[in-house]
Protein backbone atom coordinates (compact mmCIF):
# COMPACT_ATOMS: atom_id res chain seq x y z
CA UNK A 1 0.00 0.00 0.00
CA UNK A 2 1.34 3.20 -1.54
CA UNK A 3 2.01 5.57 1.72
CA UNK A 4 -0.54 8.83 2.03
CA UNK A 5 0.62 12.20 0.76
CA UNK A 6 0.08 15.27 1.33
CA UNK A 7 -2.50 15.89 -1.41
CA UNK A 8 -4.13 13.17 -0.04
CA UNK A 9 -4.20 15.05 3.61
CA UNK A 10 -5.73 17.78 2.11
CA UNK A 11 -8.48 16.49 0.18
CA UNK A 12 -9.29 15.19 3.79
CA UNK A 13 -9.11 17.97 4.96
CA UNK A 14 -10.87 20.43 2.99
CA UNK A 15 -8.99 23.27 3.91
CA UNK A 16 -5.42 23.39 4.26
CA UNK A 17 -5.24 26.16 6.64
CA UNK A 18 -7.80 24.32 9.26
CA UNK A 19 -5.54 21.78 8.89
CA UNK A 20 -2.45 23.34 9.58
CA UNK A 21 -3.69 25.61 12.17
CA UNK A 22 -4.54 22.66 14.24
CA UNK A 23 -1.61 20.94 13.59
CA UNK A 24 -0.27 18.09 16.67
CA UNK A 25 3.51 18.32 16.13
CA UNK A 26 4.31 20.57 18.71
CA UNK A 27 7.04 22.95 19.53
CA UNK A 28 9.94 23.06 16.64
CA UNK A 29 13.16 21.80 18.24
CA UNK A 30 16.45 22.68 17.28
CA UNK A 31 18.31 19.60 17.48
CA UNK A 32 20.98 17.91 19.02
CA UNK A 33 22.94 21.14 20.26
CA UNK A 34 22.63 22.12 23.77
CA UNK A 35 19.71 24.63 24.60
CA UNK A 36 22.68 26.89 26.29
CA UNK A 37 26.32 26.89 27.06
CA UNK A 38 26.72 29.86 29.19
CA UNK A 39 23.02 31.89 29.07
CA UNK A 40 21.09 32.76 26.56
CA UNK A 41 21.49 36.50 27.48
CA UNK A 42 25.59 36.47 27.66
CA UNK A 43 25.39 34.18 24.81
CA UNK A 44 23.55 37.12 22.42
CA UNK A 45 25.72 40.10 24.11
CA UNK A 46 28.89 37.68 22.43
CA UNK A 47 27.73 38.34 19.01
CA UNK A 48 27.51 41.90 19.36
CA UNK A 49 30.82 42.22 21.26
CA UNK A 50 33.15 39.79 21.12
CA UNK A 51 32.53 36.93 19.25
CA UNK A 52 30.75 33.35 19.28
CA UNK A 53 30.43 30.00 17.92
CA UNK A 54 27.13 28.83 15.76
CA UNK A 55 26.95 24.75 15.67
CA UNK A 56 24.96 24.57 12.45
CA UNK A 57 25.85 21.09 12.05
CA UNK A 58 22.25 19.51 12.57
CA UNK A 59 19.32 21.81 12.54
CA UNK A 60 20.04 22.08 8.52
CA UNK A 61 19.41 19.61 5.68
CA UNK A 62 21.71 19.43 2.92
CA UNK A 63 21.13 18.37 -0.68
CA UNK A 64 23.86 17.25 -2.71
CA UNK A 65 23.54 17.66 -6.70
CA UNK A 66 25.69 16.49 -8.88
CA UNK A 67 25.88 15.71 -12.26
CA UNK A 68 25.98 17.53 -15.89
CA UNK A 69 22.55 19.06 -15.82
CA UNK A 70 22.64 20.00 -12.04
CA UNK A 71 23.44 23.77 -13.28
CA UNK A 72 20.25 23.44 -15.37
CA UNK A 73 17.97 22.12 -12.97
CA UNK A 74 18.85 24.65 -10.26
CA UNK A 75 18.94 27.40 -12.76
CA UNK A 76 15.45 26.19 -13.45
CA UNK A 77 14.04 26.14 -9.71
CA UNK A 78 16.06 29.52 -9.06
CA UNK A 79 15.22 33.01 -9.37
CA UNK A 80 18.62 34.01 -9.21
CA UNK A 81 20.83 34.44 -12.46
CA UNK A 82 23.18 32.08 -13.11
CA UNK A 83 25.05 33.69 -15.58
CA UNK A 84 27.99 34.13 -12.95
CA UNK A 85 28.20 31.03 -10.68
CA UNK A 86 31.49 29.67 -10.45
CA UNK A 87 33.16 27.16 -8.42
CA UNK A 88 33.93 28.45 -4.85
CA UNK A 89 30.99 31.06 -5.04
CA UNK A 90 27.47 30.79 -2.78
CA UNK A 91 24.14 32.43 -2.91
CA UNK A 92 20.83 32.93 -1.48
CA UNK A 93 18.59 30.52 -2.89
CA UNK A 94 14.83 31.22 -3.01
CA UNK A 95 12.75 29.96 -5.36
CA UNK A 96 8.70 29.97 -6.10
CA UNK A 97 5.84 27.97 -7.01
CA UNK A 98 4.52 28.45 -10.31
CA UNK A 99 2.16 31.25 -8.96
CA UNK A 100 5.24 33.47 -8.09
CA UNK A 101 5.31 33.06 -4.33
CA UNK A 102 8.27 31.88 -2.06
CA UNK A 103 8.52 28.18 -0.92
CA UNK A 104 11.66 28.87 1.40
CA UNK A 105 15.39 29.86 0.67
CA UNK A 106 18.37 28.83 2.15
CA UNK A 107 22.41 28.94 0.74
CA UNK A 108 23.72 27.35 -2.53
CA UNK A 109 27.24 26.43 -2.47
CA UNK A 110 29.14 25.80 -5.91
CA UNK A 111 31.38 23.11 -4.19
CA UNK A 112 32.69 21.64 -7.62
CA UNK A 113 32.25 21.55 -11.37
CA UNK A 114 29.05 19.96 -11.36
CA UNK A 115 28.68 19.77 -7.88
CA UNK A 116 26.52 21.89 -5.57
CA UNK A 117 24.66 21.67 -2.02
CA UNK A 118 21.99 23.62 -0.90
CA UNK A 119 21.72 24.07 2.68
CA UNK A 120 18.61 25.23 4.42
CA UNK A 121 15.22 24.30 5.55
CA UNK A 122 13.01 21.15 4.49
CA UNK A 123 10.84 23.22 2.01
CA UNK A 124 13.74 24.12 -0.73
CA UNK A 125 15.33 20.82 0.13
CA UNK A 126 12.59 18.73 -0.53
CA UNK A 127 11.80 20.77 -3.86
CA UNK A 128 14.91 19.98 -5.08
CA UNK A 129 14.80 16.79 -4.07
CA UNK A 130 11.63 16.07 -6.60
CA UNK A 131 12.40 17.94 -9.26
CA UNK A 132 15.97 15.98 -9.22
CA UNK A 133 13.96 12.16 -9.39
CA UNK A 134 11.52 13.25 -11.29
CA UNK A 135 12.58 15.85 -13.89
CA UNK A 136 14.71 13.90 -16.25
CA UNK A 137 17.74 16.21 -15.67
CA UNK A 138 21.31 13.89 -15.37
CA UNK A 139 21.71 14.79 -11.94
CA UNK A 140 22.71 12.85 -8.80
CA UNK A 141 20.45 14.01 -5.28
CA UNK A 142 22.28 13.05 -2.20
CA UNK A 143 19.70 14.49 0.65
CA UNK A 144 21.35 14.53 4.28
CA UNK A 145 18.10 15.39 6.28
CA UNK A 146 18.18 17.33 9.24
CA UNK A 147 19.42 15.46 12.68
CA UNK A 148 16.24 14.10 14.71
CA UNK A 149 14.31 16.03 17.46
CA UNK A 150 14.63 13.40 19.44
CA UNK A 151 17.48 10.63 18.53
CA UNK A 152 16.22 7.69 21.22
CA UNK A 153 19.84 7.70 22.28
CA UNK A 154 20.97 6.58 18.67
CA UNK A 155 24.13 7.94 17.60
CA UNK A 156 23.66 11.04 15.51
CA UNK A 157 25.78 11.08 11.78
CA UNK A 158 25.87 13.99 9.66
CA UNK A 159 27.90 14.16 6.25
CA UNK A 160 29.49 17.41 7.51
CA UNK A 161 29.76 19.68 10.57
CA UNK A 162 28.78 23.52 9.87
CA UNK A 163 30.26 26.64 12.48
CA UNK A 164 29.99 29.40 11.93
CA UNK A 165 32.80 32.13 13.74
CA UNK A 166 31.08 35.67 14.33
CA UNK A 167 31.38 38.80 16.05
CA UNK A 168 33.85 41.78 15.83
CA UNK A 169 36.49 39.63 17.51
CA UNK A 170 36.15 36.62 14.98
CA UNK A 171 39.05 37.87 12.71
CA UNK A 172 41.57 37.72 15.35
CA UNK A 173 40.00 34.03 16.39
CA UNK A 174 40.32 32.99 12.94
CA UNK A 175 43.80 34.67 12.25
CA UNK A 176 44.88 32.57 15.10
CA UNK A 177 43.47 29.43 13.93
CA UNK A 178 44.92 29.68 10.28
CA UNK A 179 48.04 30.77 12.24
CA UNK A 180 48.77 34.05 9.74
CA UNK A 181 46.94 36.17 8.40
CA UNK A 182 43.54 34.94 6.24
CA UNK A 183 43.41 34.97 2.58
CA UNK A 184 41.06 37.49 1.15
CA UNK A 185 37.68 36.03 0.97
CA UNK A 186 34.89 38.36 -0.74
CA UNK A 187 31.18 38.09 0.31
CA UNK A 188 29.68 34.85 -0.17
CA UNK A 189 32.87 33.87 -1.73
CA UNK A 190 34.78 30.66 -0.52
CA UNK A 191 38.37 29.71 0.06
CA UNK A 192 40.56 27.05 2.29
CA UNK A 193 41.78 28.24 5.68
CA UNK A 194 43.97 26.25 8.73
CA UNK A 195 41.92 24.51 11.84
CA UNK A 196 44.26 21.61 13.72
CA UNK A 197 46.72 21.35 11.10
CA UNK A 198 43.67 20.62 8.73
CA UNK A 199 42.84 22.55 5.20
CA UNK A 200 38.88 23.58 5.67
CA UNK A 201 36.68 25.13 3.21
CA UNK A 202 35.49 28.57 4.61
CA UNK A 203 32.92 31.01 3.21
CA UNK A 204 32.43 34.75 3.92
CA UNK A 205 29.26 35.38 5.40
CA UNK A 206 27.77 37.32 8.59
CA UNK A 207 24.45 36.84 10.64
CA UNK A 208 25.34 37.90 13.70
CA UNK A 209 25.64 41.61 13.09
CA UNK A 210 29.45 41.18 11.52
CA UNK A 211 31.25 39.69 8.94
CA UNK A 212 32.66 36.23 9.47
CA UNK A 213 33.09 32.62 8.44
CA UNK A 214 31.12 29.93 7.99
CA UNK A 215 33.39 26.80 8.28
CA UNK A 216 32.40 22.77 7.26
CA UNK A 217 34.44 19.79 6.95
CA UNK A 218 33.93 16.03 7.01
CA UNK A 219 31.88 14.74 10.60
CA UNK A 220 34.08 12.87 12.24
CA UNK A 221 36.52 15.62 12.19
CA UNK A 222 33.87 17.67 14.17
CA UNK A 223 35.17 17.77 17.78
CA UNK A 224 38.77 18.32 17.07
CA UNK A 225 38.02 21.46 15.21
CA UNK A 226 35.70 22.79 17.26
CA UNK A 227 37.86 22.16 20.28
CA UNK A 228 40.55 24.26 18.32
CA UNK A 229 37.83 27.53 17.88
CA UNK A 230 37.05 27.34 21.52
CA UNK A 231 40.92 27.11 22.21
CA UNK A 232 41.40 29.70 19.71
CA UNK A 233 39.08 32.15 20.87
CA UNK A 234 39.27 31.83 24.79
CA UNK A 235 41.75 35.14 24.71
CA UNK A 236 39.02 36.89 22.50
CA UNK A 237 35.86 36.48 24.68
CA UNK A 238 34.35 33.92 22.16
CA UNK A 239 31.33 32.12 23.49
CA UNK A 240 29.45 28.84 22.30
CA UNK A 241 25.83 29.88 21.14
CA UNK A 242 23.06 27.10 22.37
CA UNK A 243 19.75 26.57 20.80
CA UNK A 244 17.93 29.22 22.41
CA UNK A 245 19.78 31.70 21.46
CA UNK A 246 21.09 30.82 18.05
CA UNK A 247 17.51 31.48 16.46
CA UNK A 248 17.12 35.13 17.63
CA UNK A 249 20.33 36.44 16.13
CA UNK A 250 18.26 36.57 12.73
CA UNK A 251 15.86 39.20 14.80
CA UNK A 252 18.71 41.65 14.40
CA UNK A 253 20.02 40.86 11.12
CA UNK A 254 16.82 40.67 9.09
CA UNK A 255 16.00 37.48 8.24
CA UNK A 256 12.88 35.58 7.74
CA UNK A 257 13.17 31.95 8.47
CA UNK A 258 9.99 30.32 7.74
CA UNK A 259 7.26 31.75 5.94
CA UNK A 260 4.45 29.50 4.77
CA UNK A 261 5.63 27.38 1.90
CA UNK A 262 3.61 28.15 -1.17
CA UNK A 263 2.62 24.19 -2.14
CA UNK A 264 -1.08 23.72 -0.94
CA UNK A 265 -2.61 25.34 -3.85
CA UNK A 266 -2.20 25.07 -7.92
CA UNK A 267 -2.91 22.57 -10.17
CA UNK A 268 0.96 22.32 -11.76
CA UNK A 269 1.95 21.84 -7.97
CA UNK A 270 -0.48 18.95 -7.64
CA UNK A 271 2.39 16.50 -8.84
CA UNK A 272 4.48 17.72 -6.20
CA UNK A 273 1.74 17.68 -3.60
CA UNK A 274 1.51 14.18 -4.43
CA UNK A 275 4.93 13.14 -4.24
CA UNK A 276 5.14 14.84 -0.61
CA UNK A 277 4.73 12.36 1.81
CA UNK A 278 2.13 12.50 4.97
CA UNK A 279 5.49 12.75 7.26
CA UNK A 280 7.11 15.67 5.37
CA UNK A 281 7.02 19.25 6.90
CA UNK A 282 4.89 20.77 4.39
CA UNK A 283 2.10 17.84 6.00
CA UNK A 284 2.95 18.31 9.51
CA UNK A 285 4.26 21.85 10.09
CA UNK A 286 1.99 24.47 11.61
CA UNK A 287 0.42 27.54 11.29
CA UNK A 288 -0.57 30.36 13.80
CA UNK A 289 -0.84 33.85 15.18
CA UNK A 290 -3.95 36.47 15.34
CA UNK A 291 -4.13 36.56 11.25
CA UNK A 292 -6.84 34.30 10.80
CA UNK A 293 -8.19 34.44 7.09
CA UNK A 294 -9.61 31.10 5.45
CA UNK A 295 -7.70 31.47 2.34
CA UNK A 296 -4.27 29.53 2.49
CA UNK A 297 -3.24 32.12 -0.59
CA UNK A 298 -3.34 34.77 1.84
CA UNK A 299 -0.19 33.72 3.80
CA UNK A 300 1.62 33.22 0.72
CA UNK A 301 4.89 35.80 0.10
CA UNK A 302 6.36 36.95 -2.90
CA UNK A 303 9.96 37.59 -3.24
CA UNK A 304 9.76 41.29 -2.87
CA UNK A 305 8.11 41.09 0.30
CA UNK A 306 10.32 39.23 1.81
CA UNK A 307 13.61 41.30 0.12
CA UNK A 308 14.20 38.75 -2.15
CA UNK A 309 13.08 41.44 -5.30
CA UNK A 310 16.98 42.44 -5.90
CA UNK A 311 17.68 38.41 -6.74
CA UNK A 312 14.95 38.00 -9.59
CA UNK A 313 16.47 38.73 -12.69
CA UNK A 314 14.57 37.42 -16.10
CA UNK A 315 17.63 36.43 -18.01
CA UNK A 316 16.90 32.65 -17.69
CA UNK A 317 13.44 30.66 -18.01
CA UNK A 318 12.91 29.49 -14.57
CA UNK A 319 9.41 28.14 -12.69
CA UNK A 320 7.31 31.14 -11.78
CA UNK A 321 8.71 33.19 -14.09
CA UNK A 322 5.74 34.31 -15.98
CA UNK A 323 3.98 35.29 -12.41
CA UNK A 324 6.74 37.19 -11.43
CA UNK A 325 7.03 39.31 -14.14
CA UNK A 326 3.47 40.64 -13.82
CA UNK A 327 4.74 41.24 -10.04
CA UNK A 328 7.64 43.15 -11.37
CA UNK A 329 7.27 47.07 -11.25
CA UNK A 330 4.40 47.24 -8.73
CA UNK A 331 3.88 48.56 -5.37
CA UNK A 332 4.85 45.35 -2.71
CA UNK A 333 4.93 44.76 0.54
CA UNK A 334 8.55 45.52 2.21
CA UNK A 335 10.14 43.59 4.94
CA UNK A 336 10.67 46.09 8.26
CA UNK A 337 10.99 45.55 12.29
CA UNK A 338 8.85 45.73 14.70
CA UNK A 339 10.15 47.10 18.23
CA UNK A 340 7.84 45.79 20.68
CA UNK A 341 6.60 48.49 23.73
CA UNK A 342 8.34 47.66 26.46
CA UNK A 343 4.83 48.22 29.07
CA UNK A 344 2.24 46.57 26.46
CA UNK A 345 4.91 43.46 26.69
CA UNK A 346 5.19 43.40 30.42
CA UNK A 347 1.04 43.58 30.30
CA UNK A 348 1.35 40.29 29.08
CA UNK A 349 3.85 38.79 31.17
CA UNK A 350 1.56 39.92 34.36
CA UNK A 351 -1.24 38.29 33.26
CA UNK A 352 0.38 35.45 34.42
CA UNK A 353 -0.34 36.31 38.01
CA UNK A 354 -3.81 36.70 37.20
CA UNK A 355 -6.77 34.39 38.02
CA UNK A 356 -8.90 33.50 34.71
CA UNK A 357 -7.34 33.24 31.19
CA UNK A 358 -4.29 34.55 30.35
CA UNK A 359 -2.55 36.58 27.34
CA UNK A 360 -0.83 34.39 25.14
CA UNK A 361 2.14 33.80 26.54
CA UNK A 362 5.73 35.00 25.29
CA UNK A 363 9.11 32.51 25.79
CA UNK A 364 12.25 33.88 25.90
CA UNK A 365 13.95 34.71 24.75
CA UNK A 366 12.51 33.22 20.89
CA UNK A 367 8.42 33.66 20.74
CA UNK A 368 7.28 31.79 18.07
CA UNK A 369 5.00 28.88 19.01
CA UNK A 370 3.91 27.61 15.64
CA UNK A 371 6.04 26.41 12.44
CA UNK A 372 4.85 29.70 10.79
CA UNK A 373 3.76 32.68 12.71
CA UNK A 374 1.48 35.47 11.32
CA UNK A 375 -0.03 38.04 13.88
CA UNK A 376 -2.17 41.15 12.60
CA UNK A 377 -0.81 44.73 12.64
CA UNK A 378 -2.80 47.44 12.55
CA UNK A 379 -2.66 51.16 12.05
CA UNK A 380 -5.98 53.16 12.47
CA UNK A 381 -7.95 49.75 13.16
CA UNK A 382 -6.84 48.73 9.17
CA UNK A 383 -4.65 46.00 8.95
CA UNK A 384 -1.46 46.96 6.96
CA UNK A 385 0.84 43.77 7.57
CA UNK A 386 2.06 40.93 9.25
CA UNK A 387 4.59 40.20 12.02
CA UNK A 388 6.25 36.68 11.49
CA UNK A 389 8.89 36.03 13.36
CA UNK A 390 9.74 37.41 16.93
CA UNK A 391 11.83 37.15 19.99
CA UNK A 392 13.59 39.22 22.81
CA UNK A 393 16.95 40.97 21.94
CA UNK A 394 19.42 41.23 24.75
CA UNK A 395 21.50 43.48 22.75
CA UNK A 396 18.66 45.65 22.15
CA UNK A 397 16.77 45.11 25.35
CA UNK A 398 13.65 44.93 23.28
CA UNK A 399 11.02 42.56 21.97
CA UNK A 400 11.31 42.60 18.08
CA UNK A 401 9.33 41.06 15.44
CA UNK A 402 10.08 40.52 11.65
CA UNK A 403 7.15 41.21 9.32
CA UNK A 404 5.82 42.94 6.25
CA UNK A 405 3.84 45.90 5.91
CA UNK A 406 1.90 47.70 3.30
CA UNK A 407 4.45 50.23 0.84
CA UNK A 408 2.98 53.44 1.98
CA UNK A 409 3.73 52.32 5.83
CA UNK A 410 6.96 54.63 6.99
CA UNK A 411 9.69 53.79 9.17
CA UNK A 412 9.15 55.16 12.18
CA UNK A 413 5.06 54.88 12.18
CA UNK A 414 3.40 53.13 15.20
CA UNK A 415 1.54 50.28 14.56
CA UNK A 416 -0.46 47.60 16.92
CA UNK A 417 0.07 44.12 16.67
CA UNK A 418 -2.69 41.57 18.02
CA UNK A 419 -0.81 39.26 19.70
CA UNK A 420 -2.51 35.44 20.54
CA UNK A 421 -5.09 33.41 18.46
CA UNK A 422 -8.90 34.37 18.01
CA UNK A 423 -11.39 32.29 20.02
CA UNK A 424 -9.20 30.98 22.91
CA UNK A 425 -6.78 29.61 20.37
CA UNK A 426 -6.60 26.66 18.19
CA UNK A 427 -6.24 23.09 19.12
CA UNK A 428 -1.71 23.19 18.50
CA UNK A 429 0.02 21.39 21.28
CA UNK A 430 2.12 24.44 22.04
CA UNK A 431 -1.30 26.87 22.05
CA UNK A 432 -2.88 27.11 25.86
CA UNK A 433 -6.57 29.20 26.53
CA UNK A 434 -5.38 32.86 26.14
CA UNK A 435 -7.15 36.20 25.50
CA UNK A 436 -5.53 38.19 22.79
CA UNK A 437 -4.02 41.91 23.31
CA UNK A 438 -3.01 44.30 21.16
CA UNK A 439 0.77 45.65 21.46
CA UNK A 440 2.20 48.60 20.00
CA UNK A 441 5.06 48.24 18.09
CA UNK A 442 7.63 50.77 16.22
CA UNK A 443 7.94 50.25 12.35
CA UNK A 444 12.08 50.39 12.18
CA UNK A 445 14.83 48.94 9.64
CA UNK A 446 15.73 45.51 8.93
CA UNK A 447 18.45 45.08 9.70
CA UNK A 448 17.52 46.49 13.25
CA UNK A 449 21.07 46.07 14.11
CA UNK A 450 22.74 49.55 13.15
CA UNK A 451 26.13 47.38 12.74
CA UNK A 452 24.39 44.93 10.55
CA UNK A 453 23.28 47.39 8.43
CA UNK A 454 26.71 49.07 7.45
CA UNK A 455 28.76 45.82 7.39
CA UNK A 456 26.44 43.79 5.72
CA UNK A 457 26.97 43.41 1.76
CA UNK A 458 24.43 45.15 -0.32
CA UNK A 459 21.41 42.63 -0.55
CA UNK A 460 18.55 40.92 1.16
CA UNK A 461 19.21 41.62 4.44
CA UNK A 462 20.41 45.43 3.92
CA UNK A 463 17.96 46.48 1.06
CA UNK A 464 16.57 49.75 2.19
CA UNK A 465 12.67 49.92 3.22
């Protein structure tokens, strides 16, 4: 018996966003690394001002294509130009459903001639991973899935490990590790540096705020070389960045991690919808947050939105094409901040201490409670976006959200977001009874870290709103 797929779900369903919004697989783990190493709090002040280690080794999956049409195929899926995409060069990777909206991005590495992996979430993985067995392209898909939430106590085997050094004191950590000075790597450019007396491949990149590396090499060569950063960077205040933590560092450098993956609808997706299995994430993942519109379409983004606009370039026939370049010239939604106010957040946390229901309650120091958040903002009672992603900054001593808002929305404007689900809430595992509130928020810049902003290579993150 053929297993169920995701189409399947859905036509048992009815609606995909019921079925989402009442989805039973709980909180979204990170896994494997340690929730913290220090505190959470210390452990974000690092990244700001001195420096820290990522462990990226598990929470990522990574697709390996090979083969003389894997240029092609990717072209194909991408919305990127290709025209310049040597060996040793990365990019952002975000590509749509026929439609024109976003199912996820994540970083493609030109390892080889004819060899790539993308590294990111399960939507762009698993995209590539059909359109590489089913496509007829001459391509090889190697897919190293993302560790286990929960391993049972089995041993845990990656193809790679993935750290990332950051922070303003990472160059003198890393000039220490290479032992000399480090060759001149360009943004999103890679080269070979020294860890342990070992040649590992490096490339440029910054999330924390500054400019750093992003370092991977073969598994079993994992503790050694991360026992040589820590080594390496005990002189420079370097600190090891759990779980909690490691999420919130996008809140201050401007990117959004999971919006809704734009699969559930379209009849030239069906095949795809079909080919997704009943386990996958786009079956099991979940949706929440105050917006609450029956229409899965509605929590679809488009590349601009989302700051992506600056990668589509119509110089190669790729899938969504044709959508996007009726999208092209028009008025979009742009990607901003939202700073939280500090007593409307503290309203919230008090409630606590109240008898009857509470406000929905905010963790610390990362906030989302559902695969893919989407809470109302409002200004003058009209709703002009959506907040998506939020969490407390240390560094900023402020609640932040990342979200979209309407084009004629300024930075600076005060807005209210509803915070908490209509009705009591839905039936997720991670949703309790609450009563919603309304917060005020600041629109401000993405990135909302100043240093972020002028270090940062032009692009998605740094694209002025």
């Amino acid at each position: 018996m053929n297993q169920r797929s995701l189409e399947d779900l859905l036509q048992s369903a009815g609606n995909p966003v019921h079925m989402l919004r009442n989805s039973q697989i709980g909180a979204y783990v990170y896994p494997v690394v340690p929730a913290e190493y220090s505190n959470w709090r210390d452990e974000q002040y690092a990244w700001r001002h001195t420096a820290v280690l990522f462990d990226q080794s598990h929470h990522m999956a990574n697709v390996y294509v090979e083969g003389p049409n894997a240029l092609k195929m990717l072209s194909h899926l991408g919305t990127n130009s290709f025209e310049k995409f040597p060996v040793n060069r990365a990019k952002q990777f975000a590509p749509c459903s026929y439609d024109g909206y976003v199912i996820g991005d994540g970083i493609l590495f030109h390892l080889e001639e004819n060899r790539f992996v993308f590294v990111g979430r399960a939507p762009v993985a698993n995209w590539i991973q059909f359109h590489g067995e089913t496509g007829r392209y001459k391509v090889r898909i190697d897919k190293d899935d993302r560790s286990p939430s929960n391993p049972r106590g089995k041993a845990v085997v990656r193809t790679c490990y993935r750290y990332q050094i950051q922070g303003p004191n990472a160059p003198q950590t890393l000039e220490k590790l290479n032992g000399g000075p480090l060759p001149e790597i360009k943004f999103f450019n890679m080269d070979v540096i020294n860890i342990a007396g070992r040649k590992v491949r490096a490339l440029r990149h910054g999330m924390a705020g500054a400019p750093g590396l992003e370092v991977w090499g073969p598994y079993e060569e994992r503790e050694e070389i991360k026992a040589a950063i820590v080594d390496a960077g005990r002189d420079f205040g370097l600190r090891e960045v759990g779980c909690r933590a490691y999420a919130t560092n996008t809140l201050e450098s401007g990117w959004i991690p999971s919006p809704l993956p734009a699969v559930y609808t379209g009849e030239k997706m069906k095949a795809y919808r079909q080919w997704l299995p009943m386990t996958s994430y786009e079956s099991t993942g979940s949706l929440g947050g105050s917006f609450d519109s029956n229409n899965i379409v509605d929590y679809y983004m488009t590349p601009y939105a989302l700051g992506y606009g600056p990668f589509v370039k119509f110089d190669h026939e790729f899938i969504g094409r044709e959508a996007l370049e009726k999208m092209a010239g028009k008025p979009h939604r742009k990607k901003v901040t939202f700073a939280w106010n500090a007593e409307d957040v503290l309203k919230v946390f008090a409630s606590l201490f109240d008898s009857g229901d509470i406000y929905k309650y905010i963790d610390l120091p990362l906030s989302n409670y559902t695969s893919a958040s989407y809470d109302k903002v409002l200004l003058g009672g009209k709703q002009v976006g959506l907040s998506m992603f939020s969490g407390y900054s240390y560094n900023e001593r402020s609640m932040l959200s990342l979200g979209v808002v309407d084009p004629e929305v300024e930075i600076g404007a005060e807005v209210t977001l509803v915070w908490g689900e209509a009705g009591g809430g839905s039936r997720k595992t991670t949703v309790e009874r609450h009563r919603q509130v309304e917060i005020r928020a600041h629109v401000s810049p993405v990135p909302y870290s100043k240093v972020a902003r002028e270090t940062y290579a032009a692009g998605w993150r740094t694209a002025k709103v």
